[in-house]
Protein backbone atom coordinates (compact mmCIF):
# COMPACT_ATOMS: atom_id res chain seq x y z
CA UNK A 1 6.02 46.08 -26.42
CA UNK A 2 6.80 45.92 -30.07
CA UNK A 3 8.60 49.14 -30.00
CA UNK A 4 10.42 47.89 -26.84
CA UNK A 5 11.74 45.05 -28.99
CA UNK A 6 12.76 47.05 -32.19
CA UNK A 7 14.71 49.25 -30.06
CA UNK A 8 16.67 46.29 -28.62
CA UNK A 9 17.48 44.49 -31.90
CA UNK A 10 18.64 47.96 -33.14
CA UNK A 11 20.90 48.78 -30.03
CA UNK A 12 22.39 44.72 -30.98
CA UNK A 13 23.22 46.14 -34.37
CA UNK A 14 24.89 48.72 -33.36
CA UNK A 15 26.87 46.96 -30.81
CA UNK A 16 27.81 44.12 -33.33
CA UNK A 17 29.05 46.62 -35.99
CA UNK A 18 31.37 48.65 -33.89
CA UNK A 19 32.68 45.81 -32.23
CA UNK A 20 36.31 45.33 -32.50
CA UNK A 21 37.37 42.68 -34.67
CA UNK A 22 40.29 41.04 -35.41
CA UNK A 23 42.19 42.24 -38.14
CA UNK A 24 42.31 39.63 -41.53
CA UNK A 25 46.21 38.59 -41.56
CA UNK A 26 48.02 40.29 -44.45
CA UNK A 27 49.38 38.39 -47.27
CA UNK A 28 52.48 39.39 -48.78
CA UNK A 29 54.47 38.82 -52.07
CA UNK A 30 58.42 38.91 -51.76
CA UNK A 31 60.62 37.54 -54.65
CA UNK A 32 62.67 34.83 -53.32
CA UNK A 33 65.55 37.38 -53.43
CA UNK A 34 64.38 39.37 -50.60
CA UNK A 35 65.56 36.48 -48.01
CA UNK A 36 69.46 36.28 -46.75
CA UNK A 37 68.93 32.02 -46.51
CA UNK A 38 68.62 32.54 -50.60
CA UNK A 39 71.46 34.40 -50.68
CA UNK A 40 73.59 32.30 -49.06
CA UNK A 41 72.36 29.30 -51.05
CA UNK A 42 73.32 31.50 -54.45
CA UNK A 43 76.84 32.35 -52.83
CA UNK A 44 77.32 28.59 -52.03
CA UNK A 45 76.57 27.65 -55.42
CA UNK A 46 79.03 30.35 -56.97
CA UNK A 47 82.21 29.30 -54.56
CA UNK A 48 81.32 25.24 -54.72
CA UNK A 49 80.18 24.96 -58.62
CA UNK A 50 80.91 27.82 -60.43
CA UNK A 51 77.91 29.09 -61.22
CA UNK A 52 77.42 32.34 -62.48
CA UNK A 53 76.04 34.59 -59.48
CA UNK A 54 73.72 36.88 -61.89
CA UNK A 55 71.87 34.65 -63.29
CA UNK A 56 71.29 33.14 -60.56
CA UNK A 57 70.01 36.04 -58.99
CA UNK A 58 67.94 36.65 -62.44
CA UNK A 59 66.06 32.99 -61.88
CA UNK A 60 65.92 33.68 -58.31
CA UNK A 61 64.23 36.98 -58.85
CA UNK A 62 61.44 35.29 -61.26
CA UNK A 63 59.84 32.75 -57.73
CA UNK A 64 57.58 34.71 -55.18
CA UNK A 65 56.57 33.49 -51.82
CA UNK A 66 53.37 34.27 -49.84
CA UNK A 67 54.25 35.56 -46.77
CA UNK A 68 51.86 36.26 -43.87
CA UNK A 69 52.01 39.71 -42.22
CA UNK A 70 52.57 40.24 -38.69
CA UNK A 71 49.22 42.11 -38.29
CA UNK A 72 47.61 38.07 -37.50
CA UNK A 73 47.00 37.43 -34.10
CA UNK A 74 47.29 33.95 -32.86
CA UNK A 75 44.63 32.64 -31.91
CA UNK A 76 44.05 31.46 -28.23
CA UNK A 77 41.79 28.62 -29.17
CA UNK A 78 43.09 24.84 -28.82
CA UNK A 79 44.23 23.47 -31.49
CA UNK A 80 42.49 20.15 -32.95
CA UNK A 81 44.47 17.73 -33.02
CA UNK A 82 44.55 15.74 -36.63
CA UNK A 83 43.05 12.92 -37.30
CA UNK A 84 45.33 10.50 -38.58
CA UNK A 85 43.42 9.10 -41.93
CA UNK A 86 44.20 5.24 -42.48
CA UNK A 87 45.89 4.59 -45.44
CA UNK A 88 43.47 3.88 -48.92
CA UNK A 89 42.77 0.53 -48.81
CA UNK A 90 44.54 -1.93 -51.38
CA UNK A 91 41.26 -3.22 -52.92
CA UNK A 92 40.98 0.83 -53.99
CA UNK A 93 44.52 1.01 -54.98
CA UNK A 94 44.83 -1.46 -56.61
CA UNK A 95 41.60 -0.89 -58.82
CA UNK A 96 42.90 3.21 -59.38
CA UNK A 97 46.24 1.92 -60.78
CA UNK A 98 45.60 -1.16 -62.30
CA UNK A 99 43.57 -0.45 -65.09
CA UNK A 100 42.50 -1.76 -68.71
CA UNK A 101 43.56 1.50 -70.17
CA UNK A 102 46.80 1.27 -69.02
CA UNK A 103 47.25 -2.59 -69.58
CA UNK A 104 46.36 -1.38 -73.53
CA UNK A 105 48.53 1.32 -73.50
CA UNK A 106 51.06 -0.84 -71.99
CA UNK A 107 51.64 -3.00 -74.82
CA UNK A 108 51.54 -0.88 -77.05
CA UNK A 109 54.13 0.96 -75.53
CA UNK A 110 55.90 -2.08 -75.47
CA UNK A 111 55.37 -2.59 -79.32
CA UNK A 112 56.12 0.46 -80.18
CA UNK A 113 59.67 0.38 -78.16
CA UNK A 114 60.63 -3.58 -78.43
CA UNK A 115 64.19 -3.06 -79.35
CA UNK A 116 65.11 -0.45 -76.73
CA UNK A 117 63.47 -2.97 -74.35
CA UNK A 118 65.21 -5.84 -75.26
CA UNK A 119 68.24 -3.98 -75.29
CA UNK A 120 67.37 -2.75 -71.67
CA UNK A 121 66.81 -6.59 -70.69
CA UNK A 122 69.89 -7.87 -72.05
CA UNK A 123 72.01 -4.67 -70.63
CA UNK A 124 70.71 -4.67 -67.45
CA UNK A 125 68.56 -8.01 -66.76
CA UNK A 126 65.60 -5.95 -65.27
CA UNK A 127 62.65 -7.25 -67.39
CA UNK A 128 60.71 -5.75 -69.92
CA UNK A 129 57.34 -5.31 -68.30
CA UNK A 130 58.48 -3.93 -65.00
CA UNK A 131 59.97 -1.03 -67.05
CA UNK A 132 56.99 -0.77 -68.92
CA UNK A 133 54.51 -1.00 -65.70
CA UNK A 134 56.44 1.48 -63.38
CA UNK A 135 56.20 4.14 -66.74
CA UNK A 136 52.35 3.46 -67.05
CA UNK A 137 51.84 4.09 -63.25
CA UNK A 138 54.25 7.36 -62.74
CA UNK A 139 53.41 9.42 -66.17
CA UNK A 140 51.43 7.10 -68.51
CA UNK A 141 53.79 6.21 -70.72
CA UNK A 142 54.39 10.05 -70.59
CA UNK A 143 50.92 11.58 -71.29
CA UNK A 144 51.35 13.22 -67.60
CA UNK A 145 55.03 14.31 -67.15
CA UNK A 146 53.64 17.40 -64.76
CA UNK A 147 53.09 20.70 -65.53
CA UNK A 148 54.58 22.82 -62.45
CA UNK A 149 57.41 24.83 -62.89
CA UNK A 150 60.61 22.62 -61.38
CA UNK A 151 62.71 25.48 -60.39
CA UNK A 152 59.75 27.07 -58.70
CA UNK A 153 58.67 24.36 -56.92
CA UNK A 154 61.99 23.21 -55.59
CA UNK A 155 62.84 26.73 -54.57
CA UNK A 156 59.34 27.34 -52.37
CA UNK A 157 59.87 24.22 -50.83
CA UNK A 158 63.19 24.41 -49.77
CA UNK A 159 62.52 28.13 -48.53
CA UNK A 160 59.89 28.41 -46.79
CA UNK A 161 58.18 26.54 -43.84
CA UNK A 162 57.68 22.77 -45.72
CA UNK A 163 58.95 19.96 -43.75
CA UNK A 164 61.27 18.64 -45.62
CA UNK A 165 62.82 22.25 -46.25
CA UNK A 166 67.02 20.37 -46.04
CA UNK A 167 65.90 17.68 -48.16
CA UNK A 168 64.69 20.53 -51.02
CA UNK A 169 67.51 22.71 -50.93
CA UNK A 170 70.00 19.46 -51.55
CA UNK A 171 67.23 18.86 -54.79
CA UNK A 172 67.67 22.53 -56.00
CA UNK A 173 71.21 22.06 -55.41
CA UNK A 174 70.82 19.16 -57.72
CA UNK A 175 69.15 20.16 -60.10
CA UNK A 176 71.12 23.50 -61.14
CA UNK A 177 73.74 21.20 -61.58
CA UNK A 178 71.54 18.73 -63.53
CA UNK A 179 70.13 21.26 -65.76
CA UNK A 180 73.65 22.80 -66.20
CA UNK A 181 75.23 19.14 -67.35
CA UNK A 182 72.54 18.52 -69.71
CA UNK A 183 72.42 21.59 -70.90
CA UNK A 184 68.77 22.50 -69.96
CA UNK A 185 67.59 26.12 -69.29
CA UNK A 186 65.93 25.71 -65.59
CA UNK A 187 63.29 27.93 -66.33
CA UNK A 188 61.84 25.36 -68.57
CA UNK A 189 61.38 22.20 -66.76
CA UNK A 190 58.23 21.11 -65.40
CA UNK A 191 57.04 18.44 -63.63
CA UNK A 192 55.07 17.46 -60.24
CA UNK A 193 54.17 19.04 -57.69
CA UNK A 194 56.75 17.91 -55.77
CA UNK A 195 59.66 18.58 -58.45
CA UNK A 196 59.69 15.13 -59.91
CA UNK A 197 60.74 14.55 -63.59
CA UNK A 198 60.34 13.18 -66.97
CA UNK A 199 58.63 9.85 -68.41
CA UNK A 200 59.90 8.24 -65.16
CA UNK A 201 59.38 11.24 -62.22
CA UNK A 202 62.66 11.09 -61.33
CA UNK A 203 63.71 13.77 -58.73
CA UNK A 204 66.68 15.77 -59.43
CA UNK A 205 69.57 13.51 -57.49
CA UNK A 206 68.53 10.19 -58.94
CA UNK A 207 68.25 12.04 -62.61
CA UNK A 208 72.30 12.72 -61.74
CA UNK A 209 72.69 9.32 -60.61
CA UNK A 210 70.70 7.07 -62.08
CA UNK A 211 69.70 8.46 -65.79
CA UNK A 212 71.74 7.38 -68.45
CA UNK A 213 72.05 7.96 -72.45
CA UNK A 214 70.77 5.19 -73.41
CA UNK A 215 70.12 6.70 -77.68
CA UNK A 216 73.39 7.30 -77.74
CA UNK A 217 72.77 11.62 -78.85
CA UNK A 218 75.20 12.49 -76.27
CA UNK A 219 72.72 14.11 -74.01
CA UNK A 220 70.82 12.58 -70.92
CA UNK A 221 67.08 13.87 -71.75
CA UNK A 222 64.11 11.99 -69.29
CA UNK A 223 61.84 14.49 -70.76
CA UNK A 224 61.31 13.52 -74.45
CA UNK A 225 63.35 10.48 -75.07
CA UNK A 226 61.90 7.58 -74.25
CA UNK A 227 65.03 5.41 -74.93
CA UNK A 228 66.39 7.19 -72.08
CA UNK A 229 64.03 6.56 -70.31
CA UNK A 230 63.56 3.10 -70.56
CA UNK A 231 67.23 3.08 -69.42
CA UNK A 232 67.20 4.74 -67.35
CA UNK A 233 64.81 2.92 -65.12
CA UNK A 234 66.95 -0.38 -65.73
CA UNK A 235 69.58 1.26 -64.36
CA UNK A 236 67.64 2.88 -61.50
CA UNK A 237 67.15 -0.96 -60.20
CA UNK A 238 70.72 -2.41 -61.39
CA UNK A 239 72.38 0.01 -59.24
CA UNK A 240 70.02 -1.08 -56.18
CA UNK A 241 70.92 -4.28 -56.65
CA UNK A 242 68.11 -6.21 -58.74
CA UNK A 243 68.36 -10.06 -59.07
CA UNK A 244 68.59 -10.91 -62.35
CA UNK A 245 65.15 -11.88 -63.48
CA UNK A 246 64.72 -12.96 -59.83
CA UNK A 247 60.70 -13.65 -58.86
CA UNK A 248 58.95 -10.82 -56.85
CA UNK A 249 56.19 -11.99 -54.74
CA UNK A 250 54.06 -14.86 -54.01
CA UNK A 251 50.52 -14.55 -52.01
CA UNK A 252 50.65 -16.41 -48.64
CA UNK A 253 47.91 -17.01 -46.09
CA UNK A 254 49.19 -16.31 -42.39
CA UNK A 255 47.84 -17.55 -39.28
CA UNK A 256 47.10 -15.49 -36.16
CA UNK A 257 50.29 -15.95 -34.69
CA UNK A 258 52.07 -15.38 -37.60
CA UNK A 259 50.51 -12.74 -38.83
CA UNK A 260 52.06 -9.84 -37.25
CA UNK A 261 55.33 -10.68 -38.94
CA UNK A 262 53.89 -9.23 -42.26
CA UNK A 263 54.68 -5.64 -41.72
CA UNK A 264 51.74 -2.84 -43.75
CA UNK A 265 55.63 -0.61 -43.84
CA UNK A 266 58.92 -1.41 -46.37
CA UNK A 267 60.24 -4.87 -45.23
CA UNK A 268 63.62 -5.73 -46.31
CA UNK A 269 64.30 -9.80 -46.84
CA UNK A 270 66.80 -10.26 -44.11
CA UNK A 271 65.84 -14.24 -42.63
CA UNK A 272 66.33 -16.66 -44.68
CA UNK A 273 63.73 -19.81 -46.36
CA UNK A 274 65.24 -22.11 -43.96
CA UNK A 275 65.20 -19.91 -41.07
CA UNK A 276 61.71 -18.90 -41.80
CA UNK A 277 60.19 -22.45 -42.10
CA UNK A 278 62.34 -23.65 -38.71
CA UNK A 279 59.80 -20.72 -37.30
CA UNK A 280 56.92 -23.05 -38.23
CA UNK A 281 56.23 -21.32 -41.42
CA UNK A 282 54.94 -22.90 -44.39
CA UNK A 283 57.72 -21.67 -47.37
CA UNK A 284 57.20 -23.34 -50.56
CA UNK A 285 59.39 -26.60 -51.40
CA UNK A 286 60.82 -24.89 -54.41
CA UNK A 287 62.00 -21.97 -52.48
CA UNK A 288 65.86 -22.70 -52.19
CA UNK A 289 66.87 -22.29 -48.47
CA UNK A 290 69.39 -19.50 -48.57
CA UNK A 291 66.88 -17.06 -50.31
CA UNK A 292 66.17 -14.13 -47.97
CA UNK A 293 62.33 -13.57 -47.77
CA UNK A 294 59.95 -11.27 -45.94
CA UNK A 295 56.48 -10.39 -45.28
CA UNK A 296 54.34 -7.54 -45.82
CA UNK A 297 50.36 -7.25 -45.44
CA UNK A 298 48.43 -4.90 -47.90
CA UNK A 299 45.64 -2.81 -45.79
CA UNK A 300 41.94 -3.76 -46.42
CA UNK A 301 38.35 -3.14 -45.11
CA UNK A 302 38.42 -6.35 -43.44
CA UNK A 303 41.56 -8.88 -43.68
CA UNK A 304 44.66 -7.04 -44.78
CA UNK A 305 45.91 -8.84 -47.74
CA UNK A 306 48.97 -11.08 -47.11
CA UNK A 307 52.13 -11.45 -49.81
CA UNK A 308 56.26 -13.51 -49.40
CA UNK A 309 58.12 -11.02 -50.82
CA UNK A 310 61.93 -11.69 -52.60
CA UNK A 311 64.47 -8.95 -52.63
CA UNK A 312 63.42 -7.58 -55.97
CA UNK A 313 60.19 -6.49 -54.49
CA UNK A 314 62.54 -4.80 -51.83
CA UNK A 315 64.09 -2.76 -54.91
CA UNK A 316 60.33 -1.45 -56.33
CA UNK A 317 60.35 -0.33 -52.85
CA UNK A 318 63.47 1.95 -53.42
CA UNK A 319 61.42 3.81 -56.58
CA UNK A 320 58.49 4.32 -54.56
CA UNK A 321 58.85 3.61 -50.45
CA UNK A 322 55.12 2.26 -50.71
CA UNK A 323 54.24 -1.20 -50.54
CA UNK A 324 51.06 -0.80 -52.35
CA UNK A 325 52.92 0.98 -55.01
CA UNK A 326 55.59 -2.11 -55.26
CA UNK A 327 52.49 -4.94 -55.78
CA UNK A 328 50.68 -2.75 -58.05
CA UNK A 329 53.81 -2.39 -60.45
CA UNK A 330 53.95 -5.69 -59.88
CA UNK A 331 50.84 -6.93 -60.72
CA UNK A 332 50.21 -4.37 -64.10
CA UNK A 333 53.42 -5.82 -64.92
CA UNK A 334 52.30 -9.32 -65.32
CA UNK A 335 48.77 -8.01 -66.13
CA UNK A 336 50.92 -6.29 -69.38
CA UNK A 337 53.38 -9.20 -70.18
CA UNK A 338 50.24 -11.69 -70.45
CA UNK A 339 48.41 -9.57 -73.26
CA UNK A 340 51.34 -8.75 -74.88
CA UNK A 341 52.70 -12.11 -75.21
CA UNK A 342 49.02 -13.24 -76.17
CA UNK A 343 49.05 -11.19 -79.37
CA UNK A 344 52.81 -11.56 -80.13
């Protein structure tokens, strides 16, 4: 019986190791060079901008791509569908952005810079602690600028399989010409993972549209001046339109029925106070009638979190399409101007 039994196990052995198996897929490593698409983008940016086609091809030549080999066999098993994961829940947000550490480093950042920031305020009405508040959530105050390669980055991602593929190759396009009208080797820059830059993350486009000299050195630099970038921010929301020291947001407590007006996704102020409170809403006395409002809901465990919202929270929106990003500038901001003004 027992040798009955070692025989079998062995003959199962045997079977198992000279079973066929499927080969492992093969993983290749092309320079981006080795694709026509890349090509065509270097030849585009040669007849539309002048660039110089070898070094081009000499930056080009310095990304590599994975590629998979053909020798993967797709497999004939269903596909999971993903679980859609609900979004983190303002409570945990608000308590991973909105921190003492950054409140500290706030003001100081603000005492350190007062006379760039006044000089922001009075050039561009934007105040003083939202500049300060959307620095300390994207970099800092510039302790964590990013450290992937730029060029890199924007090149994978606008030549290979990422989503967003179009919307990458108009950022490389970008910022070739960005680094080439600030005079910046594009080799050098780094920044996040997804190719934004400097003190304020800026992607490439808004650096070309929004970033300004605000030192006065002659050269638009995100990445160590931080006079530029204080400007540069103040400009980001003057050109979308920022009221001039207009309020932001007010908590508001919605009933059933009117809670599904308060939308968890961007909300532009469209109705106006009046319009709102012949709806049977409950808007402030002080709020003049003619000021467009909205509302949004921040998502928690329980009760998502209700807010009125004015157009300038509409305009955090544009830096950052999250609300929960908006209301936590918003709130270190206020969180920052209250020490500071305590010890001032």
């Amino acid at each position: 019986m027992k040798i009955a039994l070692i025989t079998l196990l062995l003959a199962a052995l045997i079977s198992c190791s000279t079973a066929p198996t499927t080969p492992p897929p093969t993983v290749k490593i092309a320079k981006a060079t080795n694709f026509k698409v890349v090509h065509k983008f270097i030849d585009k940016m040669v007849a539309k901008h002048d660039f110089d086609k070898n070094k081009l091809l000499k930056d080009f030549a310095t990304v590599e791509f994975k590629i998979i080999g053909k020798t993967a066999k797709k497999s004939k098993k269903k596909k999971s569908k993903k679980v859609k994961q609900p979004p983190m829940s303002w409570d945990k947000y608000k308590k991973l952005t909105i921190t003492e550490e950054r409140i500290e480093n706030g003001v100081k950042f603000w005492q350190n810079n007062l006379q760039t920031l006044l000089r922001a305020e009075k050039t561009y009405n934007v105040p003083a602690q939202i500049i300060v508040a959307i620095l300390g959530i994207e970099t800092r105050y510039g302790a964590k600028k990013g450290e992937k390669p730029t060029f890199k980055t924007l090149t994978i991602r606008a030549f290979t399989n990422y989503r967003r593929k179009n919307f990458y190759r108009k950022e490389l396009e970008s910022f070739l010409l960005m680094t080439r009208e600030n005079q910046i080797p594009p080799l050098s820059v780094k920044g996040s993972y997804a190719g934004a830059m400097g003190f304020p993350q800026f992607i490439a486009s808004s650096y070309r549209h929004y970033a300004v000299d605000f030192d006065g050195d002659g050269v638009v630099n995100l990445f160590s001046s931080t006079a530029d970038a204080i400007g540069s921010i103040a400009n980001y929301f003057d050109k979308h339109h920022w009221h001039d020291f207009g309020e932001i947001a007010r908590p508001i407590i919605l009933t059933d029925k009117k809670f599904n007006y308060a939308k968890r996704s961007t909300s532009k102020p469209k109705i106006s106070a009046k319009d709102w409170r012949n709806k049977g809403f409950d808007i402030d006395k002080d709020i003049n009638d003619k000021t467009k409002l909205a509302f949004i809901r921040l998502p928690q465990k329980k009760i998502d979190e209700t807010w009125l919202t004015f157009w300038n929270f509409y305009v955090i929106t544009r830096y950052n399409h999250d609300n929960r990003y908006a209301m936590a500038a918003y709130h270190l901001s206020e969180k920052i101007k209250q020490q500071f003004n305590s010890i001032n």
